[in-house]
Every structure is written in C-alpha cells, then in structure tokens.
PDB file of N, CA and C in Angstrom:
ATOM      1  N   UNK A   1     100.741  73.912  90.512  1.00  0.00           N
ATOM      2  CA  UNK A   1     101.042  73.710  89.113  1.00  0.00           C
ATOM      3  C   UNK A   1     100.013  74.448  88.267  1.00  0.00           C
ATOM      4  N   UNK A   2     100.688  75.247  87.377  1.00  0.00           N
ATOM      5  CA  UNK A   2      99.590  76.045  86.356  1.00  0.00           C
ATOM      6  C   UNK A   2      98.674  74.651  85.331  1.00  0.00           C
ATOM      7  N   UNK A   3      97.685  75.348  85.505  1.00  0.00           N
ATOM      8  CA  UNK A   3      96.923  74.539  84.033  1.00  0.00           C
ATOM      9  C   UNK A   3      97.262  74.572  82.953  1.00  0.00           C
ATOM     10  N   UNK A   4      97.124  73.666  82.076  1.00  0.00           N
ATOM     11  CA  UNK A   4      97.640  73.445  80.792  1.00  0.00           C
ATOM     12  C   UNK A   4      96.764  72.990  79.893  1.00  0.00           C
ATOM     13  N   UNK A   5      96.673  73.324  78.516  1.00  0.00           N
ATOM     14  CA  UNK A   5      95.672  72.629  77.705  1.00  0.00           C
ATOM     15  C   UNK A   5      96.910  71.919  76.809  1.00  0.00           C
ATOM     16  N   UNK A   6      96.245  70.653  75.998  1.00  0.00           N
ATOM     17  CA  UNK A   6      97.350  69.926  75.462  1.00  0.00           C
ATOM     18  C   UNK A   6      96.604  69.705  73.881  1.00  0.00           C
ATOM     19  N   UNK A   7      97.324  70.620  72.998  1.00  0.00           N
ATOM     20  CA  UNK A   7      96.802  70.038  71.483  1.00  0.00           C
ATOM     21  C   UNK A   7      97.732  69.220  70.871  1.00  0.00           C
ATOM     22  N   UNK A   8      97.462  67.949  70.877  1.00  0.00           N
ATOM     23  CA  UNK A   8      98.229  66.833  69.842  1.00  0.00           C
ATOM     24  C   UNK A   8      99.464  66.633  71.211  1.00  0.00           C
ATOM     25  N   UNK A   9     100.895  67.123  70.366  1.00  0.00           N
ATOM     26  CA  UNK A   9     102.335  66.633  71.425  1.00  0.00           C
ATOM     27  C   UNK A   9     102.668  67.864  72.143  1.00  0.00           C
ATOM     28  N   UNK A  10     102.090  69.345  71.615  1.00  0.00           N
ATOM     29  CA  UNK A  10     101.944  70.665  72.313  1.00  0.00           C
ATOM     30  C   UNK A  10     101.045  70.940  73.158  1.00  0.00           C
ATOM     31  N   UNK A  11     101.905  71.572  74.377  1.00  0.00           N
ATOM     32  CA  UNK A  11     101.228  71.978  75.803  1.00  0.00           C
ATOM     33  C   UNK A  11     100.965  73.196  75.954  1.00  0.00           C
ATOM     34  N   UNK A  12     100.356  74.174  76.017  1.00  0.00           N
ATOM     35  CA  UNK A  12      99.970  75.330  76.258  1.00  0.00           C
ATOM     36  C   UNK A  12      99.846  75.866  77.882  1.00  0.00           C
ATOM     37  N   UNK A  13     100.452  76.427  78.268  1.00  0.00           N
ATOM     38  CA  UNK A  13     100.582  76.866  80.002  1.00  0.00           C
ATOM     39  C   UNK A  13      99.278  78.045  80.004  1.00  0.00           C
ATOM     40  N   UNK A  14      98.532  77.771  80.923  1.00  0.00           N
ATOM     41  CA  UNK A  14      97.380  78.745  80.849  1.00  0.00           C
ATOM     42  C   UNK A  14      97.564  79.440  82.601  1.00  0.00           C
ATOM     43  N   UNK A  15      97.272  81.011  82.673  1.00  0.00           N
ATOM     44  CA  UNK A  15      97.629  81.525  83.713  1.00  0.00           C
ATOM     45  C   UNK A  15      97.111  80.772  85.384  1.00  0.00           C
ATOM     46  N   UNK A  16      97.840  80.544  86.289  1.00  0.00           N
ATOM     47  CA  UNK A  16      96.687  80.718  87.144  1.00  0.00           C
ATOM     48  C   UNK A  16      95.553  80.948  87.976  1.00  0.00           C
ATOM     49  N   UNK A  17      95.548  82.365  87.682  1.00  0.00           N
ATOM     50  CA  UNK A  17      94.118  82.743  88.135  1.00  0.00           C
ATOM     51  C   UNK A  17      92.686  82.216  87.578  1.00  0.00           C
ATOM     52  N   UNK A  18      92.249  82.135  87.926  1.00  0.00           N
ATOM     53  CA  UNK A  18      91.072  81.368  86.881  1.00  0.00           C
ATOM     54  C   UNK A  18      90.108  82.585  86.434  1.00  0.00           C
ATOM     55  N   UNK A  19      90.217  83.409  87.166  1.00  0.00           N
ATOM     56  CA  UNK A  19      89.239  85.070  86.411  1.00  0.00           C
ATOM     57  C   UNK A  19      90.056  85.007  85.461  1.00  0.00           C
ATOM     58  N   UNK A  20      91.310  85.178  85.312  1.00  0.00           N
ATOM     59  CA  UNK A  20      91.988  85.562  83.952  1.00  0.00           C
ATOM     60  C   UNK A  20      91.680  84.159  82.658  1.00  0.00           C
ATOM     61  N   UNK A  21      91.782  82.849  83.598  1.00  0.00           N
ATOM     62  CA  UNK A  21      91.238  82.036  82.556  1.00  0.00           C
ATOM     63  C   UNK A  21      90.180  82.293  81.643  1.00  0.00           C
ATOM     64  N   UNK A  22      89.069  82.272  82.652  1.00  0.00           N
ATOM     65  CA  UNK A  22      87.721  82.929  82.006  1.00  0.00           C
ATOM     66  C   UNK A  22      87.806  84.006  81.060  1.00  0.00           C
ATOM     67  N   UNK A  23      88.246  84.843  81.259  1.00  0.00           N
ATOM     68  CA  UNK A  23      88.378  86.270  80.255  1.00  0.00           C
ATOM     69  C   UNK A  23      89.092  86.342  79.250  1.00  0.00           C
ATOM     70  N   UNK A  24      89.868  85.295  79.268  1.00  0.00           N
ATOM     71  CA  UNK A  24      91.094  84.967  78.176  1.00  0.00           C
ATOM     72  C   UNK A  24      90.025  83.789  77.283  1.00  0.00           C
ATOM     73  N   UNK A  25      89.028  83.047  77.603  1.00  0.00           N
ATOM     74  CA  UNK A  25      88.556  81.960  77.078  1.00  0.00           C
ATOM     75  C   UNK A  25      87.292  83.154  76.323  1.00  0.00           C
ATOM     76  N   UNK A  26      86.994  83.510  77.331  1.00  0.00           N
ATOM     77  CA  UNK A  26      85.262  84.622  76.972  1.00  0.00           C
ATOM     78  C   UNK A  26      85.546  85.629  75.276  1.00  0.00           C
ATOM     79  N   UNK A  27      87.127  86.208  75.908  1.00  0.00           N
ATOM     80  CA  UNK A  27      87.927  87.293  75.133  1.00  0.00           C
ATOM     81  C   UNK A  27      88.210  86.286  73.523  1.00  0.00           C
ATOM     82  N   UNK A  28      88.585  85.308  73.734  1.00  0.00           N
ATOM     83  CA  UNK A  28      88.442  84.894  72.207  1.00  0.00           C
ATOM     84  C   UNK A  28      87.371  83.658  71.675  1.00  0.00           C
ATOM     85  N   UNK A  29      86.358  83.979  72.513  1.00  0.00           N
ATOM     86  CA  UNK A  29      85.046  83.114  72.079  1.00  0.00           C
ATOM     87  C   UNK A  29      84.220  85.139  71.212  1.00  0.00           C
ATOM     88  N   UNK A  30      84.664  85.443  72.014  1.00  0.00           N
ATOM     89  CA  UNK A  30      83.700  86.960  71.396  1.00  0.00           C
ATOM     90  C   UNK A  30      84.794  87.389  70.287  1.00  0.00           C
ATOM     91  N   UNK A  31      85.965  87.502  69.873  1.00  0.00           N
ATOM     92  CA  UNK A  31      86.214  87.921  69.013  1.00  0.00           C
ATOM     93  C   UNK A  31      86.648  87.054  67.659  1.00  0.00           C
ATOM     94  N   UNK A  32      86.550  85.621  67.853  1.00  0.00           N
ATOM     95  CA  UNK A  32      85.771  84.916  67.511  1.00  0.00           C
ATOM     96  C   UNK A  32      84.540  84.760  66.529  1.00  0.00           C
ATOM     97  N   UNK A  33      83.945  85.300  67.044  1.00  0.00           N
ATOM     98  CA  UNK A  33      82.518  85.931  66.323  1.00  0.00           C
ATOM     99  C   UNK A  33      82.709  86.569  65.237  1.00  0.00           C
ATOM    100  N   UNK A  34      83.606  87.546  65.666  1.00  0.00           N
ATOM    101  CA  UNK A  34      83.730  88.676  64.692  1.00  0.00           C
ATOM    102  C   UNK A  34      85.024  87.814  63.679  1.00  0.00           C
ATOM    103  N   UNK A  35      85.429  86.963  63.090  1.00  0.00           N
ATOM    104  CA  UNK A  35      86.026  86.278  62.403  1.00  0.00           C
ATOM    105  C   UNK A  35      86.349  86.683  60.982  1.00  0.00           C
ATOM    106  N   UNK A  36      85.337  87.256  60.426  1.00  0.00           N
ATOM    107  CA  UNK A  36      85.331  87.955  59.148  1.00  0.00           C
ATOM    108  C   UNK A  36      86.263  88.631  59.103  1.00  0.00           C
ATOM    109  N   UNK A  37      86.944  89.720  60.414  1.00  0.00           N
ATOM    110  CA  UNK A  37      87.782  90.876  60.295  1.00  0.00           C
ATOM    111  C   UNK A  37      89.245  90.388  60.105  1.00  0.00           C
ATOM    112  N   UNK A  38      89.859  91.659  59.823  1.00  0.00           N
ATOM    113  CA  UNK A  38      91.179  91.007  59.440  1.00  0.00           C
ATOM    114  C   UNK A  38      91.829  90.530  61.375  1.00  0.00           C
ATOM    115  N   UNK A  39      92.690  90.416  61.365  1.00  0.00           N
ATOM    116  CA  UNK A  39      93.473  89.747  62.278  1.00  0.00           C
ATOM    117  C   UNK A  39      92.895  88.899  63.294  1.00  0.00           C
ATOM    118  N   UNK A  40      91.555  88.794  63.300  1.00  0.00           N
ATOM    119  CA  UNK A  40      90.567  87.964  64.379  1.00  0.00           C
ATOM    120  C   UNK A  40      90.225  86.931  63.168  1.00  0.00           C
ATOM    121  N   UNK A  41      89.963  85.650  63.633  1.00  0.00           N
ATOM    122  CA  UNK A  41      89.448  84.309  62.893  1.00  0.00           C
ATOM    123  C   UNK A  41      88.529  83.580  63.795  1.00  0.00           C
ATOM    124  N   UNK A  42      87.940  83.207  63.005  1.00  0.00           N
ATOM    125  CA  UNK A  42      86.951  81.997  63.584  1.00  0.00           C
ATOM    126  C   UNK A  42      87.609  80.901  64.244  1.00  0.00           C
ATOM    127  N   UNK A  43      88.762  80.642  64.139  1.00  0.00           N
ATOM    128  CA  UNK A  43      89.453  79.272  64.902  1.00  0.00           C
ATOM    129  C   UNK A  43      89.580  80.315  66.123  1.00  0.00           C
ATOM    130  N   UNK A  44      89.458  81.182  66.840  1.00  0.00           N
ATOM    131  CA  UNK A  44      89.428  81.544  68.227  1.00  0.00           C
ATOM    132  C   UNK A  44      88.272  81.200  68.575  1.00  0.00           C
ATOM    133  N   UNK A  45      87.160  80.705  68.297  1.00  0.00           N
ATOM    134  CA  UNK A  45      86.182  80.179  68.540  1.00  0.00           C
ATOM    135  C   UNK A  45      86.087  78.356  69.708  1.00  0.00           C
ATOM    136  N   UNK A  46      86.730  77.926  68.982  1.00  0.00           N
ATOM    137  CA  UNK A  46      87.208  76.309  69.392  1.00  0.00           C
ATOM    138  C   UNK A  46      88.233  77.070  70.224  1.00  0.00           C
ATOM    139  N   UNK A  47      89.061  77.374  70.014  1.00  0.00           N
ATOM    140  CA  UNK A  47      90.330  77.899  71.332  1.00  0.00           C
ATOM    141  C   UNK A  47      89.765  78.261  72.524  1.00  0.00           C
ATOM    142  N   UNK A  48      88.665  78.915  72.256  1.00  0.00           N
ATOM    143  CA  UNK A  48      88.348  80.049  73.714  1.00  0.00           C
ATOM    144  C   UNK A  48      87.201  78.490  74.197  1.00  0.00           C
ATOM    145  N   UNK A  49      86.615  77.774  73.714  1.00  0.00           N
ATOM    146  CA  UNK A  49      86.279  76.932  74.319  1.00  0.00           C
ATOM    147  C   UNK A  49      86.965  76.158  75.192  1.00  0.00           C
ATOM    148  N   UNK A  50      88.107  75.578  74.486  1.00  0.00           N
ATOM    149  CA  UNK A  50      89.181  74.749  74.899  1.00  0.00           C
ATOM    150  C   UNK A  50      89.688  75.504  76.266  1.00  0.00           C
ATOM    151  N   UNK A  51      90.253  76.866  76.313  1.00  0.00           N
ATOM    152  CA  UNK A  51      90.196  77.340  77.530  1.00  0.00           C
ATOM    153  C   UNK A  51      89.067  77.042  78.372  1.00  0.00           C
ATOM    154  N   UNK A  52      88.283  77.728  78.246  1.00  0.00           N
ATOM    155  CA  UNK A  52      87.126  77.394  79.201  1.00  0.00           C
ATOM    156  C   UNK A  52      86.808  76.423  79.837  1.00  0.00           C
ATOM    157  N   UNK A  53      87.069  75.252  78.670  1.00  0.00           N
ATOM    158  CA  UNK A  53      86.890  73.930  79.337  1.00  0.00           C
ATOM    159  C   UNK A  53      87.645  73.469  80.499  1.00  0.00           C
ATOM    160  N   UNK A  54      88.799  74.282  80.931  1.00  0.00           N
ATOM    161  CA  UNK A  54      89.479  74.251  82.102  1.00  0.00           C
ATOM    162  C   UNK A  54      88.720  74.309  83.377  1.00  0.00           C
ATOM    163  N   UNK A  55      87.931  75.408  83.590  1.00  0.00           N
ATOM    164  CA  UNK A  55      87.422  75.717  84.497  1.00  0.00           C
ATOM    165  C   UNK A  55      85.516  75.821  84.306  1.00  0.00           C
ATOM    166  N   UNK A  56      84.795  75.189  83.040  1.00  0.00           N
ATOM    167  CA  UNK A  56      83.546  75.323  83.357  1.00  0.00           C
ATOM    168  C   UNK A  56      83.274  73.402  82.705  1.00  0.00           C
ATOM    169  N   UNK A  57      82.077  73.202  83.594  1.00  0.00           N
ATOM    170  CA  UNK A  57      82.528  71.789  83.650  1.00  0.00           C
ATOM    171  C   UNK A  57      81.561  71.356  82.239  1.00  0.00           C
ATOM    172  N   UNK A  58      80.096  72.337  81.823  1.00  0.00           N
ATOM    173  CA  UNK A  58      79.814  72.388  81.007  1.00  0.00           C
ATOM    174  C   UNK A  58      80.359  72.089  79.830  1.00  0.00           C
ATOM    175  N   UNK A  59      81.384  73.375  79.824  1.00  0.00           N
ATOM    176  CA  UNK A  59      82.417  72.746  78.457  1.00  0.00           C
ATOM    177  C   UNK A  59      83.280  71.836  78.699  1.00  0.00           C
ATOM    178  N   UNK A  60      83.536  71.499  79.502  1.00  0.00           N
ATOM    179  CA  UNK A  60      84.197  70.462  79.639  1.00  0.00           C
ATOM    180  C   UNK A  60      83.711  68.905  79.250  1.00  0.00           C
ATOM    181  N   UNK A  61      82.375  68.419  79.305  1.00  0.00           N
ATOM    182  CA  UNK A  61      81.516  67.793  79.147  1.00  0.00           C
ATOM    183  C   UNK A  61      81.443  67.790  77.615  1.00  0.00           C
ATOM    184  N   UNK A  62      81.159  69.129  76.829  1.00  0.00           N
ATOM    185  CA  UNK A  62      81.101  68.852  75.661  1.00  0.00           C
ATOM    186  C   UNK A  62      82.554  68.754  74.842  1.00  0.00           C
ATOM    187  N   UNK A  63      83.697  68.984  75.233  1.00  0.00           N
ATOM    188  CA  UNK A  63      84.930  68.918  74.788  1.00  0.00           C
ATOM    189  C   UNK A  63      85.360  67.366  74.620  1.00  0.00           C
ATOM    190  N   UNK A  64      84.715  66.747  76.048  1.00  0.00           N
ATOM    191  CA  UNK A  64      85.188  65.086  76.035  1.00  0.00           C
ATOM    192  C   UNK A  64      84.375  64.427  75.121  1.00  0.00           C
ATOM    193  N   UNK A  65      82.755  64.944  75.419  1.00  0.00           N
ATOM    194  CA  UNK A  65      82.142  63.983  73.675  1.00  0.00           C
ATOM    195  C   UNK A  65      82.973  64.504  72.325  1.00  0.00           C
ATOM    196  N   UNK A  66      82.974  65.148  72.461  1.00  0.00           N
ATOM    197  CA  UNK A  66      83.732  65.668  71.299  1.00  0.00           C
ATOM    198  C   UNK A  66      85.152  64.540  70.767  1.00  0.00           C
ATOM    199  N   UNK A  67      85.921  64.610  71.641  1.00  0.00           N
ATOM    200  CA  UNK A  67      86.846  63.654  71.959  1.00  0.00           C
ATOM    201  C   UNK A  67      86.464  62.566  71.667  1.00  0.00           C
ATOM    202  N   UNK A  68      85.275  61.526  72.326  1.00  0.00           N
ATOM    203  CA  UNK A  68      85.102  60.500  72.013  1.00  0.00           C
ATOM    204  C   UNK A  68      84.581  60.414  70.600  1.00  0.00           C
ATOM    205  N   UNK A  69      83.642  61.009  69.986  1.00  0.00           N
ATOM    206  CA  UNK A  69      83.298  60.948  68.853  1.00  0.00           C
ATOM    207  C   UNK A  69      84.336  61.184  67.746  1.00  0.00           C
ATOM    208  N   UNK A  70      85.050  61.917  68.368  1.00  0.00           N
ATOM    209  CA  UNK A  70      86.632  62.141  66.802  1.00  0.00           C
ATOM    210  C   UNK A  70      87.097  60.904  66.869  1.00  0.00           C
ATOM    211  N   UNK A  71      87.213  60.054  67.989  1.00  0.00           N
ATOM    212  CA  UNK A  71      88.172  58.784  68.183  1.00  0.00           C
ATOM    213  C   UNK A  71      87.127  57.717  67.439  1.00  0.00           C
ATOM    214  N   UNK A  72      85.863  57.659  67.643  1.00  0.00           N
ATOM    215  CA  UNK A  72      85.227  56.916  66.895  1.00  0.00           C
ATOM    216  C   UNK A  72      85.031  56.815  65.788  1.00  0.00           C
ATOM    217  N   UNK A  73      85.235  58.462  65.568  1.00  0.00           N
ATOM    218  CA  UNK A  73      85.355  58.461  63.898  1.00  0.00           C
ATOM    219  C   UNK A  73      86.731  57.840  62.925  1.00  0.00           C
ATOM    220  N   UNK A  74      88.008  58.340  63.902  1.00  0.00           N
ATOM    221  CA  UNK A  74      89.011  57.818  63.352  1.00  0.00           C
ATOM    222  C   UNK A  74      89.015  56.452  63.345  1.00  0.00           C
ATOM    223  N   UNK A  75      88.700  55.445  64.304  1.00  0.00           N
ATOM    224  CA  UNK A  75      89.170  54.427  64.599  1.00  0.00           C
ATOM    225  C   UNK A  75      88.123  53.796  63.928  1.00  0.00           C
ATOM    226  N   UNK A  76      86.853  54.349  63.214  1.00  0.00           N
ATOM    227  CA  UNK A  76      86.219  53.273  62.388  1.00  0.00           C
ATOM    228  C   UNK A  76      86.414  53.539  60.671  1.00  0.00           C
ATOM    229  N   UNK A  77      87.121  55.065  60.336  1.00  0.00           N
ATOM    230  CA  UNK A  77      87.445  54.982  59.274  1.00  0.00           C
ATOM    231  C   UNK A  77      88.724  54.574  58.849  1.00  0.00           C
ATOM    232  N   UNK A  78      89.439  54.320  60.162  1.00  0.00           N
ATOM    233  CA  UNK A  78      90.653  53.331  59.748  1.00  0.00           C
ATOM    234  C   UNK A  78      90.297  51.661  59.968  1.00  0.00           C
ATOM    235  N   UNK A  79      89.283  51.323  60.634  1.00  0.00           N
ATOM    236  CA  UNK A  79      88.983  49.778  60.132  1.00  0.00           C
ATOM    237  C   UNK A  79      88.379  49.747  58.667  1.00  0.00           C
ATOM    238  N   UNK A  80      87.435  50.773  58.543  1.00  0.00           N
ATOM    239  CA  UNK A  80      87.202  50.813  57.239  1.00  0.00           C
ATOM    240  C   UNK A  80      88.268  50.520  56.091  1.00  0.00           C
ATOM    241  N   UNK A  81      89.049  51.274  56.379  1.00  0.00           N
ATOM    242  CA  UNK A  81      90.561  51.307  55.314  1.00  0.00           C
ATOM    243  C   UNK A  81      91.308  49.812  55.176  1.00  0.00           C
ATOM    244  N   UNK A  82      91.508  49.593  56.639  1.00  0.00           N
ATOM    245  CA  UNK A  82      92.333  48.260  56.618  1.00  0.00           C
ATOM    246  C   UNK A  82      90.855  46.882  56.082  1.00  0.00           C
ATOM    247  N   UNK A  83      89.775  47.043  56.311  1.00  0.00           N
ATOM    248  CA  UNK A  83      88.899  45.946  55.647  1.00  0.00           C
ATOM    249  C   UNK A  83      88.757  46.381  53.906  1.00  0.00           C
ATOM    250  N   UNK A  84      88.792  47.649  53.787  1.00  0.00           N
ATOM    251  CA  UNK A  84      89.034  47.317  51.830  1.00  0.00           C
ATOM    252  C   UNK A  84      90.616  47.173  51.614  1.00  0.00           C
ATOM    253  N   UNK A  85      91.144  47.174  52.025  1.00  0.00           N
ATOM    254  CA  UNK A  85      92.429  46.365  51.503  1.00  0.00           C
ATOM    255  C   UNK A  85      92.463  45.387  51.820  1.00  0.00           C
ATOM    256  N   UNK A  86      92.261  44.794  52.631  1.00  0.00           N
ATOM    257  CA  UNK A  86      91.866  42.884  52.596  1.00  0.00           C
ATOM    258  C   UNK A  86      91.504  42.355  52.196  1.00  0.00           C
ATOM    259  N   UNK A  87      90.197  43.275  51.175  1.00  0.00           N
ATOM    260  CA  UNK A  87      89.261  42.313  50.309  1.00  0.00           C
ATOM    261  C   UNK A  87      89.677  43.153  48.905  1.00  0.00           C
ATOM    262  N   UNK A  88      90.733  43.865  48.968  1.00  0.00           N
ATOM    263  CA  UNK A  88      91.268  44.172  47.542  1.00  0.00           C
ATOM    264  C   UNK A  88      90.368  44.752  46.959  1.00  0.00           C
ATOM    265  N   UNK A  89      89.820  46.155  47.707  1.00  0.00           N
ATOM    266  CA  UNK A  89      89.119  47.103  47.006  1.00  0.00           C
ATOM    267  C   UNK A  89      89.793  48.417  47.601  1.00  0.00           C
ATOM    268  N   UNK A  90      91.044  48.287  47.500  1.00  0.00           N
ATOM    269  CA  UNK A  90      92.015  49.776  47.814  1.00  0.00           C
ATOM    270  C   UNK A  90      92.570  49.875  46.419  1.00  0.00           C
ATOM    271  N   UNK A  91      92.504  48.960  45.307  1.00  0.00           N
ATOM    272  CA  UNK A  91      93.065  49.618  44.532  1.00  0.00           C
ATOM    273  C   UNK A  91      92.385  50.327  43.127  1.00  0.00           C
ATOM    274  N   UNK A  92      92.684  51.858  43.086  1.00  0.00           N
ATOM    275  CA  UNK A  92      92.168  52.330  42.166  1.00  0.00           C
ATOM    276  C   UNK A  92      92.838  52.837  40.509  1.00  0.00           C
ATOM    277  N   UNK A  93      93.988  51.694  40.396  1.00  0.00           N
ATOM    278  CA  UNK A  93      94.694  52.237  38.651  1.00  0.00           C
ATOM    279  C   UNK A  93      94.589  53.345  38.521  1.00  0.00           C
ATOM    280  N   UNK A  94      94.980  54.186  39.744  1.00  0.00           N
ATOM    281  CA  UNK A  94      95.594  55.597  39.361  1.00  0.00           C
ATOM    282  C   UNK A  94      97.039  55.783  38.866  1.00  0.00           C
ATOM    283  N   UNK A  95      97.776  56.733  38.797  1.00  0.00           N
ATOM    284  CA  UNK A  95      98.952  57.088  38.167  1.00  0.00           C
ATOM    285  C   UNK A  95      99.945  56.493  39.086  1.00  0.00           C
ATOM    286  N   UNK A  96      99.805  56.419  40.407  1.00  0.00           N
ATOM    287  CA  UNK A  96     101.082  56.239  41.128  1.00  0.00           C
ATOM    288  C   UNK A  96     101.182  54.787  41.452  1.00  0.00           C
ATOM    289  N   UNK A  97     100.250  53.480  40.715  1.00  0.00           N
ATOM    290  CA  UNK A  97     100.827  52.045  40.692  1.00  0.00           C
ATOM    291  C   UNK A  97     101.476  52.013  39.443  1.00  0.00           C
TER     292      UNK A  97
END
C-alpha cells in the first residue's frame, strides 16, 4: 500500500519509493525558501515537512507535537467559549442581536 498523508477529510497518495519521497519533501522544503518568487510560496515549506514526516522520524516527532498542541489549543479555546456563555459574557450588543 502506497503512503498517504491526510489533511483534514483529504488524502494525498505519496509515491512509493521513499528516495522519491525524500526529494519530493527536500524539493519543496528548498523552494520553499525561495517563497518571495512568483509561482513558489512559503506554504511549500509545512508541505515538504509533512512529506518528510513519512519517512524521517525526526519530523515525524515534531509533526505529532505539533498535533497535540493545535488540539490543546482548540479544545481549550472552545471550553473557553462554552464557559463565557454560561456565565453570560458572550454577549457583545453588536448589530446582529
């Protein structure tokens, strides 16, 4: 079975060779860099990680904190949310009450 990276409900099929992984992850961590230019961006930066993280365990390691810390973040700024509306400090007499 080929490897796959999974963003959100989309699966991405990544080749199986793993040299080509690497060079495909390396290839847009370096152009990447160069982000300023026209048709290259800085979001190949996080991508070519995300590859990588397939096959180097390094990144892989930092991809899952990563992971845990987004989930911590979400899941305490949504208790946050649901505790000021309980104590009736969600509402701000803006235009749309």
């Amino acid at each position: 079975m080929a490897p796959r990276i999974r963003l959100g409900k989309r699966s991405i099929h990544l080749p199986r060779n793993r040299l080509v992984r690497l060079a495909i992850g390396l290839l847009l961590i370096l152009f990447g860099i160069l982000g300023f230019l026209p048709v290259v961006g800085f979001w190949m930066i996080p991508l070519g990680l995300l590859v990588l993280s397939v096959d180097l365990a390094i990144v892989r390691r930092w991809r899952r904190r990563l992971e845990v810390w987004w989930g911590e973040r979400h899941r305490r700024a949504k208790h946050k949310a649901v505790t000021r509306e309980a104590h009736g400090e969600g509402h701000d007499g803006g235009i749309d009450d």
